[in-house]
N, C-alpha and C. Protein backbone atom coordinates (compact mmCIF):
# COMPACT_ATOMS: atom_id res chain seq x y z
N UNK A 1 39.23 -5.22 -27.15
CA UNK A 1 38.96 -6.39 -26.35
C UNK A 1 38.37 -6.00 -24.99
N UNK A 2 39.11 -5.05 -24.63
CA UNK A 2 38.28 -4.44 -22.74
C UNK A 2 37.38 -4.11 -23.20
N UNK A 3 37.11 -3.44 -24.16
CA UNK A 3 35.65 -2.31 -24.50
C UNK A 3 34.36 -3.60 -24.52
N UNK A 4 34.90 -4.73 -25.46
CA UNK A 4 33.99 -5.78 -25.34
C UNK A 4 33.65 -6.51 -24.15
N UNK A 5 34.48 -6.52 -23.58
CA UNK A 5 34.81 -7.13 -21.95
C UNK A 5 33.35 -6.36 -21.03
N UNK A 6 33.40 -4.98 -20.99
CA UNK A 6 32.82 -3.78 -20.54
C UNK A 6 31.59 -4.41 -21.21
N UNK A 7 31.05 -4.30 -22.22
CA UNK A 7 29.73 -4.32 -22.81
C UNK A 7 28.96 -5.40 -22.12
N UNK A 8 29.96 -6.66 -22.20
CA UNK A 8 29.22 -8.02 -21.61
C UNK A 8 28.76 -7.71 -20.19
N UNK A 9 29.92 -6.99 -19.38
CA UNK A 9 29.69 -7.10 -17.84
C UNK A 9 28.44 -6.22 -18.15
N UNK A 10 28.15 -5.33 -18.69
CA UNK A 10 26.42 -4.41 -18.44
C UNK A 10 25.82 -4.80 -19.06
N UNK A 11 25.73 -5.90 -20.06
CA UNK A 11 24.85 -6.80 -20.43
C UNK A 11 24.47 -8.03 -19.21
N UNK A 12 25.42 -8.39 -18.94
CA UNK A 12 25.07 -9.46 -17.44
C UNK A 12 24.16 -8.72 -16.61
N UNK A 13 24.67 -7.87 -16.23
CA UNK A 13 24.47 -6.86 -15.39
C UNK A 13 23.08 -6.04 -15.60
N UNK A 14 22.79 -6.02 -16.58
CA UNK A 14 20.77 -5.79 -17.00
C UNK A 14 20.01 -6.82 -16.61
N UNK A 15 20.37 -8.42 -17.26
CA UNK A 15 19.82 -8.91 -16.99
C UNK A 15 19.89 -9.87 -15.64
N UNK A 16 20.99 -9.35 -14.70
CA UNK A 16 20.69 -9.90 -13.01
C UNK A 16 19.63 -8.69 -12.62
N UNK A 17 19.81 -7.54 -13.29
CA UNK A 17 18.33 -6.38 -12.82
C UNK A 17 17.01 -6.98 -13.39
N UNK A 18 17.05 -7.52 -14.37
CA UNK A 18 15.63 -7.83 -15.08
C UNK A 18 15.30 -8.97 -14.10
N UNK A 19 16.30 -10.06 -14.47
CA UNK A 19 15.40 -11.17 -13.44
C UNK A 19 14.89 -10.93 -12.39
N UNK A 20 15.87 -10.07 -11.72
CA UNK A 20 15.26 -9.66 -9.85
C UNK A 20 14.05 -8.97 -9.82
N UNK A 21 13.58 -7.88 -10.82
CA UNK A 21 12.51 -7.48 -11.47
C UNK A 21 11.62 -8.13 -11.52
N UNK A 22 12.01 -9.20 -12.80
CA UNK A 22 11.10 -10.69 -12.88
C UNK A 22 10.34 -10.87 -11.82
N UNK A 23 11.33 -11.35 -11.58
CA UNK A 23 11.00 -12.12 -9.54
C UNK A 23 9.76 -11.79 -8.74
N UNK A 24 10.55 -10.33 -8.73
CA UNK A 24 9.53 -9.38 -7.82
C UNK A 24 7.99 -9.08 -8.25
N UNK A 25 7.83 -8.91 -9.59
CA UNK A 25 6.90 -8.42 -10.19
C UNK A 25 5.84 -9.96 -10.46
N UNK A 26 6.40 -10.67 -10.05
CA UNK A 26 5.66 -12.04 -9.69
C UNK A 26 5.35 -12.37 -8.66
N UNK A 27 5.25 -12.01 -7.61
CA UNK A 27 4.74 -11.78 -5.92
C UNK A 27 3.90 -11.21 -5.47
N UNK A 28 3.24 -11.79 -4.64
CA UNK A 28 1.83 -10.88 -4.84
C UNK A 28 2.51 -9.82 -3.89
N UNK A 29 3.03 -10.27 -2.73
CA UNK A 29 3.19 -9.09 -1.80
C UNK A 29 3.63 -7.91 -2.06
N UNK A 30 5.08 -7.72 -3.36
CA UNK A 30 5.37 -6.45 -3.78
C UNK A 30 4.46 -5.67 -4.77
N UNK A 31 3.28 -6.65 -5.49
CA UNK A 31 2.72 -5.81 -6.51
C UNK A 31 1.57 -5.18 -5.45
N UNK A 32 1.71 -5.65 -4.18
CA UNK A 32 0.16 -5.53 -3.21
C UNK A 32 0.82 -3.94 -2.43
N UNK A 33 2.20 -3.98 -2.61
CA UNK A 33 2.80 -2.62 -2.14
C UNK A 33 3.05 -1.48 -2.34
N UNK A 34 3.38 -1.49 -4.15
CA UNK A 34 3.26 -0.98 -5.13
C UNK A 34 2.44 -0.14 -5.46
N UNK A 35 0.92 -1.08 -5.52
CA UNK A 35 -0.30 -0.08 -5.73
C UNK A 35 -0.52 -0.02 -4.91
N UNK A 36 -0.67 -0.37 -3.39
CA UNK A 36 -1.13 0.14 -2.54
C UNK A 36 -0.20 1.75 -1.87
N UNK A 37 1.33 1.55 -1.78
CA UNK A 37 1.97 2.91 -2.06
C UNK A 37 1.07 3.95 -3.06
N UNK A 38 0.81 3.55 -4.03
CA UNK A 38 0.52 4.59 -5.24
C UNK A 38 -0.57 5.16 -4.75
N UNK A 39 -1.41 4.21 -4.57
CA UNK A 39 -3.09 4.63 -4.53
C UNK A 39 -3.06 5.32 -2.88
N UNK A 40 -2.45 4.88 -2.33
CA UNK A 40 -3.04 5.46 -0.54
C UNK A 40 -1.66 6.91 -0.93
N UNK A 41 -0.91 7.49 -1.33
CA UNK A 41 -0.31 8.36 -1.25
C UNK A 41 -1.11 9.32 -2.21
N UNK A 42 -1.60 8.96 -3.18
CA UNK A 42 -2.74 10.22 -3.89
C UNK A 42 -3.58 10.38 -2.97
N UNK A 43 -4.20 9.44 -2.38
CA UNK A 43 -5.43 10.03 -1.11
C UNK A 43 -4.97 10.26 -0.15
N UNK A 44 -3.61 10.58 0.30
CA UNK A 44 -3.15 10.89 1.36
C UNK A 44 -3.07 12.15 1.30
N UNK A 45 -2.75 13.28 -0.26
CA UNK A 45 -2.92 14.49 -0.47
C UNK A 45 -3.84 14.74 -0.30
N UNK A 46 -4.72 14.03 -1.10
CA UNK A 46 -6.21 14.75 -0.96
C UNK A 46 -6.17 14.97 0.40
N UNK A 47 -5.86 14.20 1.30
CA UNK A 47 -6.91 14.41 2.82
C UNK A 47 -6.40 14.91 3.50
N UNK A 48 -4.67 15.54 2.95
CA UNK A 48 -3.70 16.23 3.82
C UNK A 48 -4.28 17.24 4.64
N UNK A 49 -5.09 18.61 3.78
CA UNK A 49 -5.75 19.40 4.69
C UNK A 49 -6.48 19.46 5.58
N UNK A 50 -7.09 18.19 5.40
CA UNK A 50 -7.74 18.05 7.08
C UNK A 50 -7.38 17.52 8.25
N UNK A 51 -5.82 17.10 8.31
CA UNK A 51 -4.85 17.40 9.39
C UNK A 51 -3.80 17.92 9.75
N UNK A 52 -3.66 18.59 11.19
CA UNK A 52 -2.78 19.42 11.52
C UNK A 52 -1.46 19.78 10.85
N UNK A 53 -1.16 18.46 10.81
CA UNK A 53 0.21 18.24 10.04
C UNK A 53 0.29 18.68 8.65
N UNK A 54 -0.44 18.98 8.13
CA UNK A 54 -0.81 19.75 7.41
C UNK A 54 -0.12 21.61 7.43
N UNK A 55 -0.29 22.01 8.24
CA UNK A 55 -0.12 23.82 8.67
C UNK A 55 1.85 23.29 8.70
N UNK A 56 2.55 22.01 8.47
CA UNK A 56 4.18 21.90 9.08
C UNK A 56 4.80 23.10 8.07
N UNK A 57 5.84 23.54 8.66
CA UNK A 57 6.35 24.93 8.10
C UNK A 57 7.13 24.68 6.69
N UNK A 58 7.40 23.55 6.29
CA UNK A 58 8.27 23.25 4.53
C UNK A 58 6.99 22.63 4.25
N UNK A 59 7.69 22.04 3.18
CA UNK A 59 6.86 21.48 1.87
C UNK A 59 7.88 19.93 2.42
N UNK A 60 8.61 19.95 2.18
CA UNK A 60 9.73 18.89 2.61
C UNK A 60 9.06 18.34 4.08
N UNK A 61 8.25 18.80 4.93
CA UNK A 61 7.88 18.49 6.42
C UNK A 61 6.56 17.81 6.13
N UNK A 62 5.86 18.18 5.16
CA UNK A 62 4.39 17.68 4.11
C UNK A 62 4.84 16.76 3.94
N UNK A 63 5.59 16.21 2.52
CA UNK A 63 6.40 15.38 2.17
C UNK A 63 6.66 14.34 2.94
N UNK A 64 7.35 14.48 3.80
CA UNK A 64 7.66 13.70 5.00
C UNK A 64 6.27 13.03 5.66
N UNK A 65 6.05 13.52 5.76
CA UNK A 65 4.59 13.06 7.08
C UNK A 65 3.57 12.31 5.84
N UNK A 66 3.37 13.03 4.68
CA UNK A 66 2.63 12.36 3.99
C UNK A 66 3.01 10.30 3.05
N UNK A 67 4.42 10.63 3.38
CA UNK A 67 5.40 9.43 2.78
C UNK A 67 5.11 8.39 3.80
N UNK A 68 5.14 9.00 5.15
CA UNK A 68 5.25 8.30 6.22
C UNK A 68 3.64 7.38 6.28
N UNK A 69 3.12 8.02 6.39
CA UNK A 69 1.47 7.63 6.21
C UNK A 69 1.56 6.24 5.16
N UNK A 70 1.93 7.25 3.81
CA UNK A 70 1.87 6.36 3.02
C UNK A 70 2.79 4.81 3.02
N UNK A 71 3.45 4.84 3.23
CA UNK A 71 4.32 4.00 3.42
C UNK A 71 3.85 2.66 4.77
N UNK A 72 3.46 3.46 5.58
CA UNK A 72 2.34 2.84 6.76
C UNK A 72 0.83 1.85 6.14
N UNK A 73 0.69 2.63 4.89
CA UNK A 73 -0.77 1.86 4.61
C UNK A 73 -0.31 0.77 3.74
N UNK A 74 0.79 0.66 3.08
CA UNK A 74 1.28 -0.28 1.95
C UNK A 74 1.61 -1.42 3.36
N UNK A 75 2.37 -1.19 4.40
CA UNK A 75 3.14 -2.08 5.17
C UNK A 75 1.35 -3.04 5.52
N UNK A 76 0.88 -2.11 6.08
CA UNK A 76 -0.63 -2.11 6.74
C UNK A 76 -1.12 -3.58 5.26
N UNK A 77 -1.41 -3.08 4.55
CA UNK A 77 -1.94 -3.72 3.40
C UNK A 77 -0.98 -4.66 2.71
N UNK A 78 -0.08 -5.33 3.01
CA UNK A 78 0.86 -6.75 3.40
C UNK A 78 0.64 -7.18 4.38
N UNK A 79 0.74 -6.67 5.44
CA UNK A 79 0.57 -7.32 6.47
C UNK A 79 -0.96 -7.81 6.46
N UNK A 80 -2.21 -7.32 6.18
CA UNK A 80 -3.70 -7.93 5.83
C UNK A 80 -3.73 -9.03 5.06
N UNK A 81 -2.80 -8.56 4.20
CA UNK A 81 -2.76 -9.61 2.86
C UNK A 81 -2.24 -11.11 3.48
N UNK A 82 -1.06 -10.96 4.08
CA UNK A 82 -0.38 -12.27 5.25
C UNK A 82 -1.46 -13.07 5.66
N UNK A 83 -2.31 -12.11 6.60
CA UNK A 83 -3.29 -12.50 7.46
C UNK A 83 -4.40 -13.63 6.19
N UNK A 84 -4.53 -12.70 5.61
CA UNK A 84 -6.02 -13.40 4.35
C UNK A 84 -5.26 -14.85 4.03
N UNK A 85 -4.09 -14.62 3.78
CA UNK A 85 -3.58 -15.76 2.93
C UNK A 85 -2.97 -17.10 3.85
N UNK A 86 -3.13 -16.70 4.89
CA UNK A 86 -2.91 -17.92 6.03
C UNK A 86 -4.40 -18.45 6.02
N UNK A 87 -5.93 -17.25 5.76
CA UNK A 87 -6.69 -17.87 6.19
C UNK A 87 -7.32 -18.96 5.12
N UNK A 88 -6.70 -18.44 3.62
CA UNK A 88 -6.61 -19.07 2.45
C UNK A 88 -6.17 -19.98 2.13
N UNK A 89 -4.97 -20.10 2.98
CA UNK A 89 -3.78 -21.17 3.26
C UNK A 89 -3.02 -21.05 1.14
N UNK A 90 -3.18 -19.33 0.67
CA UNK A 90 -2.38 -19.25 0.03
C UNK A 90 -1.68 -18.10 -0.03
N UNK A 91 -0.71 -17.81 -0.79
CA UNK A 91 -0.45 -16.36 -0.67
C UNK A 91 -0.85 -15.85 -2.57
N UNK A 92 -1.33 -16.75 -3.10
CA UNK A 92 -1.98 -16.44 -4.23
C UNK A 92 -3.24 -16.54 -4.39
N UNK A 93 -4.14 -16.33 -3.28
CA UNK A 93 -5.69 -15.69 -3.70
C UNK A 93 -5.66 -14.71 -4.15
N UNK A 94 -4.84 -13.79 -4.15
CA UNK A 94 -5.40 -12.31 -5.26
C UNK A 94 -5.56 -12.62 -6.65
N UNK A 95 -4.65 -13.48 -7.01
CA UNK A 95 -4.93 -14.13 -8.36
C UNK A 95 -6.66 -14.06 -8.92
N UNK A 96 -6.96 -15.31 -8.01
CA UNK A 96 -8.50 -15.76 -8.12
C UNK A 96 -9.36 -15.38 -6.72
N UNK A 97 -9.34 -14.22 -6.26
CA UNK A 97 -10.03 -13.91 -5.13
C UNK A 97 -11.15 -14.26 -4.35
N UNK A 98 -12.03 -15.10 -3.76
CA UNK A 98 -12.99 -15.18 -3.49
C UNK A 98 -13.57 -14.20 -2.64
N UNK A 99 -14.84 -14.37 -2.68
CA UNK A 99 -15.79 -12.89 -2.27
C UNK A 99 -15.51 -12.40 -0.31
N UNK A 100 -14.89 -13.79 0.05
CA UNK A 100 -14.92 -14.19 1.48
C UNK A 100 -13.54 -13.37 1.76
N UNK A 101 -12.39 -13.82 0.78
CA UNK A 101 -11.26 -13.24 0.82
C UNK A 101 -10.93 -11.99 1.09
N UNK A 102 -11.92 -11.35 -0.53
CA UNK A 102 -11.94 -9.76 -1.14
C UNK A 102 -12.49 -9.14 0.61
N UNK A 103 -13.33 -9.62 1.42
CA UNK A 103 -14.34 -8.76 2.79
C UNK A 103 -12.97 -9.44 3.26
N UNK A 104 -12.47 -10.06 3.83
CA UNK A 104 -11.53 -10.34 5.20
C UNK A 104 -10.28 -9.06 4.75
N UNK A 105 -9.69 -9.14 3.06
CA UNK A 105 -9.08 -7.87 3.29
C UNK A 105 -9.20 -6.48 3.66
N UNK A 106 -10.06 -6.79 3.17
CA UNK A 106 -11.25 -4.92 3.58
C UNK A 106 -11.56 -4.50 5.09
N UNK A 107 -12.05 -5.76 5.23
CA UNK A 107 -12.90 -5.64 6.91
C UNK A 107 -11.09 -5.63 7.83
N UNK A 108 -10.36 -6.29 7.43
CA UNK A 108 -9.24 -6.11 8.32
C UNK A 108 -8.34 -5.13 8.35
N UNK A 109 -8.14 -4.65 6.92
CA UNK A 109 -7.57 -2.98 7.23
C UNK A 109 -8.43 -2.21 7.76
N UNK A 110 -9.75 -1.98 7.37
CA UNK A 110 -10.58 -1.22 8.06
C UNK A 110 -9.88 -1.60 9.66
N UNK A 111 -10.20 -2.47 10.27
CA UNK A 111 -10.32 -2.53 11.54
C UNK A 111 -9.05 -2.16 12.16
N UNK A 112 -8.15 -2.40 11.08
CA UNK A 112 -7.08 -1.73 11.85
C UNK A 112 -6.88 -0.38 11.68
N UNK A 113 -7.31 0.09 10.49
CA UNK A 113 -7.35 1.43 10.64
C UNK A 113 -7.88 2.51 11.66
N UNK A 114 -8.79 1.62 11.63
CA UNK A 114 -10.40 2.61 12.59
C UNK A 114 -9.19 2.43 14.84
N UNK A 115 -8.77 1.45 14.93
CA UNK A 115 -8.14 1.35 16.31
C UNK A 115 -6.88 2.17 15.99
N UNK A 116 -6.20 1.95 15.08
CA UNK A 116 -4.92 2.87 14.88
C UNK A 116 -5.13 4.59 14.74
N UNK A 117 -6.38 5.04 14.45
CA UNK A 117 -6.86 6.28 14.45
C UNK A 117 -6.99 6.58 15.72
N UNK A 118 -7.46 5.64 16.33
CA UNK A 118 -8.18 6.14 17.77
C UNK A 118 -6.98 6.16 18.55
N UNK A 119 -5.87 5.51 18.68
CA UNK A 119 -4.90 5.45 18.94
C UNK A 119 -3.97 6.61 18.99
N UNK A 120 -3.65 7.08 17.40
CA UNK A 120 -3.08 7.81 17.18
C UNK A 120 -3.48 9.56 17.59
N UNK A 121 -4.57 8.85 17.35
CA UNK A 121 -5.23 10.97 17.71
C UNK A 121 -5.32 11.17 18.94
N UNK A 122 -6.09 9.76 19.55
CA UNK A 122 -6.86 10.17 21.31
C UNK A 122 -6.04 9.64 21.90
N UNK A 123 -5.47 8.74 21.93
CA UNK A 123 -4.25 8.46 23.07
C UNK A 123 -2.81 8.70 23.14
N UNK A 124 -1.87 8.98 21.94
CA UNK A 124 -0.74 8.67 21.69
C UNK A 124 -0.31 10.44 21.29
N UNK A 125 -1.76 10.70 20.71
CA UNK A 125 -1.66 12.72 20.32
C UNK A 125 -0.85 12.65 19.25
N UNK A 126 -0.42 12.00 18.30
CA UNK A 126 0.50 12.53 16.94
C UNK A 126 0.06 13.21 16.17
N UNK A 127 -1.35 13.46 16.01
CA UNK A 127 -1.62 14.69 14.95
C UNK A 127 -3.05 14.14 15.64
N UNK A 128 -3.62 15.24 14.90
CA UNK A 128 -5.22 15.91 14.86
C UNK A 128 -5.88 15.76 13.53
N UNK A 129 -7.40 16.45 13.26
CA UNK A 129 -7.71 16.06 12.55
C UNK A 129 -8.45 17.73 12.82
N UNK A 130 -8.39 18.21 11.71
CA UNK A 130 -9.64 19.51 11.51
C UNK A 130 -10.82 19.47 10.52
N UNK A 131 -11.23 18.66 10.93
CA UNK A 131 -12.82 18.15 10.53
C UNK A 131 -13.21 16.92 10.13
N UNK A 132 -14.36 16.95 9.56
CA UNK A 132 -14.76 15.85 8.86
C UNK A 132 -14.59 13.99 9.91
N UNK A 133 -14.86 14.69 11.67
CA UNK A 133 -14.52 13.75 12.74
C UNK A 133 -15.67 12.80 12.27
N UNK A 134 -15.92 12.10 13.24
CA UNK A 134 -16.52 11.02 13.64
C UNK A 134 -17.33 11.41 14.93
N UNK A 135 -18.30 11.34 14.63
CA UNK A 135 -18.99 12.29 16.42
C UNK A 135 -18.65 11.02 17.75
N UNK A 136 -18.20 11.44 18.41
CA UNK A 136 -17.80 11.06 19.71
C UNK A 136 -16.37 10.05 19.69
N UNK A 137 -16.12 10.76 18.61
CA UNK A 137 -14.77 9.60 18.38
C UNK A 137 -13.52 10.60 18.72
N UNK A 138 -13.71 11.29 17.95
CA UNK A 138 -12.29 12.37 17.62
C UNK A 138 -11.34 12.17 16.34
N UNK A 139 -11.90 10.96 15.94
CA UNK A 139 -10.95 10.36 14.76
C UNK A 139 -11.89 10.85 12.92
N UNK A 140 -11.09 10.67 12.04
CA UNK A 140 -11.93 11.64 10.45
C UNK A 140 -11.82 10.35 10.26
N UNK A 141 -13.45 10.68 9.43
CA UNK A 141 -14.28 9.97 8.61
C UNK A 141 -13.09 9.05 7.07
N UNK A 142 -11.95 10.22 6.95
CA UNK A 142 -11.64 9.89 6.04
C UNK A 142 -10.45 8.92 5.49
N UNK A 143 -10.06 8.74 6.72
CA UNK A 143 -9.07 7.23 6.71
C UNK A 143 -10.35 5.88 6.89
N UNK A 144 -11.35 6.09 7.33
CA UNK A 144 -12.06 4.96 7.28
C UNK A 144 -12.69 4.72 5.93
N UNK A 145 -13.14 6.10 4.88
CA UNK A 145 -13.65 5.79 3.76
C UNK A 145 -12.40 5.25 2.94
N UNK A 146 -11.12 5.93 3.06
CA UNK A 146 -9.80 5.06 2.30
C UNK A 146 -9.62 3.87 2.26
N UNK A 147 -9.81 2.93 3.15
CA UNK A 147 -9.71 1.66 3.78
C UNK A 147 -11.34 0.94 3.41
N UNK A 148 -12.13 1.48 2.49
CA UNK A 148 -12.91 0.91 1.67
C UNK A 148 -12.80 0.91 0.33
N UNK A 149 -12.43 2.20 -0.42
CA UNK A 149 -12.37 2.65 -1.36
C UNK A 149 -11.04 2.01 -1.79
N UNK A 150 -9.88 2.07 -1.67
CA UNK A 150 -8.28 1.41 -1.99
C UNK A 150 -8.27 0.45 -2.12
N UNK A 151 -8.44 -0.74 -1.09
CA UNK A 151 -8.18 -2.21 -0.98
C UNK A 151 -8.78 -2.57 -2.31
N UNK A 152 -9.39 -2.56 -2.41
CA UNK A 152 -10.41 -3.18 -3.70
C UNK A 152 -9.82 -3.14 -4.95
N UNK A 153 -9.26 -1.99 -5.15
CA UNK A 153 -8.28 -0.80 -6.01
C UNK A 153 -7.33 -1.23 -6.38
N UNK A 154 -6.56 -1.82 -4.99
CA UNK A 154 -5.28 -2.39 -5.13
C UNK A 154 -5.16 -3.97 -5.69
N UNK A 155 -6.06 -4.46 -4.94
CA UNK A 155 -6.48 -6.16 -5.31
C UNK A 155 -7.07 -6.18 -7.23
N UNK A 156 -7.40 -5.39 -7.42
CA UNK A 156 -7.76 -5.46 -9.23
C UNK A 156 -6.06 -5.25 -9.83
N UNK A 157 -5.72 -4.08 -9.64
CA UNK A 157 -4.72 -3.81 -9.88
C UNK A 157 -3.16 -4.90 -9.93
N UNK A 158 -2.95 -5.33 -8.63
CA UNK A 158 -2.70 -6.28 -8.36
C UNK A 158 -2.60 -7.31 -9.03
N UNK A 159 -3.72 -8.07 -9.11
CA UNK A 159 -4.10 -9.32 -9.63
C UNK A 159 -3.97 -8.99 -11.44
N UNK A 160 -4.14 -7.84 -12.25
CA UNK A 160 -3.65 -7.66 -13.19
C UNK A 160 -2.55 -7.91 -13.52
N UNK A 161 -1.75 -6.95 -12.60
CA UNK A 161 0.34 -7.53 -12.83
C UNK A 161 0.46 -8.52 -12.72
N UNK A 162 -0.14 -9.45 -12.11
CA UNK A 162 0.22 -10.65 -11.64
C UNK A 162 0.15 -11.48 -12.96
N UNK A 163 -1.09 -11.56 -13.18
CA UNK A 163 -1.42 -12.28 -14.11
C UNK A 163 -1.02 -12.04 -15.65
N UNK A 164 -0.70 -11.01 -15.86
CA UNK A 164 0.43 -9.83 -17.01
C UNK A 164 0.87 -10.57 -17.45
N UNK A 165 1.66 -10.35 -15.74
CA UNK A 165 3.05 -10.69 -15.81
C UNK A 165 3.27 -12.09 -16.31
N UNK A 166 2.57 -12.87 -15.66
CA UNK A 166 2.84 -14.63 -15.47
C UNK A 166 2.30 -14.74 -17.31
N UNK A 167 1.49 -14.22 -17.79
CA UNK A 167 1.26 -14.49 -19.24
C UNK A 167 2.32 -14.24 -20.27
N UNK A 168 3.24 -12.92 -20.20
CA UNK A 168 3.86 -12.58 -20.51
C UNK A 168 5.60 -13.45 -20.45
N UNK A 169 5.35 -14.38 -19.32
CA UNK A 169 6.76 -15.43 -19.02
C UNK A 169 6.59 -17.03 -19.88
N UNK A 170 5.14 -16.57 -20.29
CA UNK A 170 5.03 -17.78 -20.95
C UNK A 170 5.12 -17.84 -22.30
């Protein structure tokens, strides 16, 4: 009788995990975090060597700094997404994106990227960059090509789960 007792409670107990799952995996904002985590932390390796932070003495100090980044561009890329979808007046244009939408996300991480670089390198000094600058900037070329190349990436991606998903509930 307990043993059966036991089975039900982790049977309940899957499915309060599945629904919350459910839930989540129906939002644009967590699937917009998701891939945007995924995708900006592979190009965050790639581009590791061309900053300082880079030479940190562990692998665990890499790790760190590279999570941090990453974790920064997902927040970065919700918070754009907020912005688009006030100007949408939805928070489900990724669904059906319009072309006006797809540039306000792009053009607005860009722009925050490109001031948060300048920020970060030339005024604030948190890391450097060993090459691949921007002439008269001080800031790399290569957080600005990310912030073209990703968004786009993430918004297909995205709008896939979404729509998966929502097919899949029906």
């Amino acid at each position: 009788m307990f043993q059966n007792h036991g089975h039900q409670a982790a049977a309940s107990q899957r499915s309060s995990v599945s629904k919350l799952l459910n839930r989540a995996l129906s939002l644009p904002e967590f699937n917009l975090f998701l891939f945007a985590f995924l995708l900006h932390f592979v190009y965050e390796v790639w581009q590791a060597p061309f900053y300082d932070f880079y030479d940190a003495p562990t692998l665990a100090d890499k790790i760190l700094a590279l999570t941090h980044c990453t974790f920064g561009d997902g927040v970065i890329t919700v918070g754009v997404s907020l912005v688009v979808s006030l100007m949408m007046r939805s928070r489900r244009w990724i669904t059906y994106p319009t072309k006006q939408a797809v540039a306000w996300f792009i053009v607005l991480g860009w722009l925050y990227t490109f001031f948060s670089e300048i920020y970060r390198t030339r005024i604030a000094h948190l890391y450097g960059t060993l090459g691949l600058s921007v002439p008269g900037l001080g800031i790399s070329w290569l957080p600005l090509i990310q912030w073209l190349i990703i968004p786009p990436l993430i918004l297909v991606l995205s709008r896939y789960q979404i729509l998966g998903h929502r097919a899949q509930q029906e």
